[in-house]
C-alpha atoms as a PDB file:
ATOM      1  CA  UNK A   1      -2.257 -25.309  20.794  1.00  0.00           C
ATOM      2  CA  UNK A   2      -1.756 -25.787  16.978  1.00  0.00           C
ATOM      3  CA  UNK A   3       2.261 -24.485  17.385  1.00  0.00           C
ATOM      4  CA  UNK A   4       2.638 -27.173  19.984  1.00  0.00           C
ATOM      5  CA  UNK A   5       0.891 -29.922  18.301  1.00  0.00           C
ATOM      6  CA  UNK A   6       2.418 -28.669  14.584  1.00  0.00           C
ATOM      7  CA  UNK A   7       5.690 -28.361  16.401  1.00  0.00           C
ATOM      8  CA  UNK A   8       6.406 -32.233  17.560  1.00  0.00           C
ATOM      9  CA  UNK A   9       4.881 -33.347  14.154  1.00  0.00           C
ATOM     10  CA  UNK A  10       7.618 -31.140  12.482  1.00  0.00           C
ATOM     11  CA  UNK A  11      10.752 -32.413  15.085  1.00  0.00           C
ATOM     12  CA  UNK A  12       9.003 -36.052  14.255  1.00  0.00           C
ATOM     13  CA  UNK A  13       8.895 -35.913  10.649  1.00  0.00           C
ATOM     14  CA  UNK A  14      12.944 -34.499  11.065  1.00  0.00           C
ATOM     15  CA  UNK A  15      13.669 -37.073  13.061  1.00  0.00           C
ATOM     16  CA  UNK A  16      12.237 -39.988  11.107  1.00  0.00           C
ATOM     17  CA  UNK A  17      14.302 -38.436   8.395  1.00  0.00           C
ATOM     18  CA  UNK A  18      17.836 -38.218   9.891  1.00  0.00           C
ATOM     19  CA  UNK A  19      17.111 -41.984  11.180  1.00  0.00           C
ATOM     20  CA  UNK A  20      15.840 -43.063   7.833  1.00  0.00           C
ATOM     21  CA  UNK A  21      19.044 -42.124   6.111  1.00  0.00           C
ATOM     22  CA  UNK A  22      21.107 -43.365   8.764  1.00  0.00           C
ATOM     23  CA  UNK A  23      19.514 -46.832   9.264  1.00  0.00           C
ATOM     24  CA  UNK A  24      18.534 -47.602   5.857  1.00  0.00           C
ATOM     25  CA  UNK A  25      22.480 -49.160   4.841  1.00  0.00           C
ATOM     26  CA  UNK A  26      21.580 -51.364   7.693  1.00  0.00           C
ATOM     27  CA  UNK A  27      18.482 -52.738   6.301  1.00  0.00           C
ATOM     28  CA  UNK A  28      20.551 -54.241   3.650  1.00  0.00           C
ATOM     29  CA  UNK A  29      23.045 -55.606   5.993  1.00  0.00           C
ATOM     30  CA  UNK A  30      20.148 -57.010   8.503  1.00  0.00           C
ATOM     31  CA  UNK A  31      17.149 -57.471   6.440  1.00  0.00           C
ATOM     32  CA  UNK A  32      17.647 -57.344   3.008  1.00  0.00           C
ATOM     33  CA  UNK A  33      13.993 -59.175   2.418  1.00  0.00           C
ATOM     34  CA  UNK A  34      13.148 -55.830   3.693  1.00  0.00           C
ATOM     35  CA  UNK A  35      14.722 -54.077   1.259  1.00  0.00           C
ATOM     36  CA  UNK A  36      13.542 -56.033  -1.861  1.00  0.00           C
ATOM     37  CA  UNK A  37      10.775 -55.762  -0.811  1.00  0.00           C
ATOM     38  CA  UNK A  38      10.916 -52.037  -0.475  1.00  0.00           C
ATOM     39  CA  UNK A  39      12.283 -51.725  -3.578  1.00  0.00           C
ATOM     40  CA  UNK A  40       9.540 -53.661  -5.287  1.00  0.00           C
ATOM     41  CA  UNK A  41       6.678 -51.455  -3.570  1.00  0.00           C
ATOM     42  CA  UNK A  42       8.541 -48.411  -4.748  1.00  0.00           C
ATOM     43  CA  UNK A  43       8.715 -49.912  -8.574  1.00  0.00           C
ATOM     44  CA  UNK A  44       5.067 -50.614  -8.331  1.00  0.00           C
ATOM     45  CA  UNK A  45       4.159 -47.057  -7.314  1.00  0.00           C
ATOM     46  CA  UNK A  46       6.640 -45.836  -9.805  1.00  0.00           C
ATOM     47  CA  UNK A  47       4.716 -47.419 -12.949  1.00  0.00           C
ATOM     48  CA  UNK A  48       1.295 -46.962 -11.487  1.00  0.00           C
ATOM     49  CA  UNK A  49       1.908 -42.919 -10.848  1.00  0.00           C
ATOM     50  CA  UNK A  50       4.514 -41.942 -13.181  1.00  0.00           C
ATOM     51  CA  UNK A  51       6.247 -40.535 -10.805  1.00  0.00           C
ATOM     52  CA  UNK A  52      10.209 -39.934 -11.436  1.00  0.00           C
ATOM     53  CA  UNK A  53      10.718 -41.657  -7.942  1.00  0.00           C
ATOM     54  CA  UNK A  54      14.523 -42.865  -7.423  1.00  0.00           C
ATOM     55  CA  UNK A  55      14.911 -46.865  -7.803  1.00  0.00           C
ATOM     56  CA  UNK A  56      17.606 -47.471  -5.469  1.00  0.00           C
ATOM     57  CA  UNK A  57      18.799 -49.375  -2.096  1.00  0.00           C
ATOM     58  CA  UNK A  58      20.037 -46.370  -0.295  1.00  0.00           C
ATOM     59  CA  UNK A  59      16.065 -44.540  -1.306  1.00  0.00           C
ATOM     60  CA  UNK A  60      14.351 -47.173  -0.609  1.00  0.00           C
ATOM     61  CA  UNK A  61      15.948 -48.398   2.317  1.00  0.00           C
ATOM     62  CA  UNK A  62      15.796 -44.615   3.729  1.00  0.00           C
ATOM     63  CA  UNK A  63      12.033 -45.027   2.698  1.00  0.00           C
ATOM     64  CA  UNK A  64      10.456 -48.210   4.483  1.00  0.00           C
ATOM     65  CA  UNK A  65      12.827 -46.651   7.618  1.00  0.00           C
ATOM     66  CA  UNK A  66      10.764 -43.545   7.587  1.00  0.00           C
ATOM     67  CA  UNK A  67       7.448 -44.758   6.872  1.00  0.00           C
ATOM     68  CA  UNK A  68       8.066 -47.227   9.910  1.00  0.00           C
ATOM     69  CA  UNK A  69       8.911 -44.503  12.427  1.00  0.00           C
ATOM     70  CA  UNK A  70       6.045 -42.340  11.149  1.00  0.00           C
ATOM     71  CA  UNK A  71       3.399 -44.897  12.035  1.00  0.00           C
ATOM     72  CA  UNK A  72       5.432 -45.577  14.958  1.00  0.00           C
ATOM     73  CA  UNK A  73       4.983 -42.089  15.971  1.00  0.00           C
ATOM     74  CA  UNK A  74       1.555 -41.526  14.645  1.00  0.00           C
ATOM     75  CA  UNK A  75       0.221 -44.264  17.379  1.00  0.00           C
ATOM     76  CA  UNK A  76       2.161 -43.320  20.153  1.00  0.00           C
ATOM     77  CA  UNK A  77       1.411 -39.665  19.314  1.00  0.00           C
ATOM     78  CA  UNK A  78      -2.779 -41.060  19.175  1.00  0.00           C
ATOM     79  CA  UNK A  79      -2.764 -43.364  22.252  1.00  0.00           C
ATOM     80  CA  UNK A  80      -0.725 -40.433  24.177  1.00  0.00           C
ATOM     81  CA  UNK A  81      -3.640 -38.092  23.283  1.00  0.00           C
ATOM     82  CA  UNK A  82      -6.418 -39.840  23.288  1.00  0.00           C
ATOM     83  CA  UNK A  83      -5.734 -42.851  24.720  1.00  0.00           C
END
């Protein structure tokens, strides 16, 4: 059961990537509230952590894309189960 379960996760976290990188130029188009904001969560982490994280549209765009669709999928993937 683990290969199945570990395998959608693994297609999942792909997928949110692909879409992430595809979607995020339109974020700025659509949304770009979105995106500042985005980009201002990403600064904030940044200075809290230390961490050499990229400060860009195109990263963070890719970035509040990905985290959506991984919730998305994280609910749908619990009510489906357990639900």
């Amino acid at each position: 059961m683990p290969a199945a379960t570990g395998g959608s996760h693994a297609i999942s976290a792909f997928a949110t990537l692909v879409v992430g990188s595809m979607v995020s130029k339109y974020l700025w188009s659509y949304a770009p509230p979105l995106g500042e904001v985005s980009l201002a969560a990403i600064r904030v982490v940044r200075s809290v952590t230390g961490a050499a994280i990229p400060v860009s549209e195109q990263f963070a765009g890719t970035l509040l894309v990905m985290l959506s669709l991984s919730f998305v999928w994280g609910v749908v993937y619990h009510l489906g189960r357990h639900g």
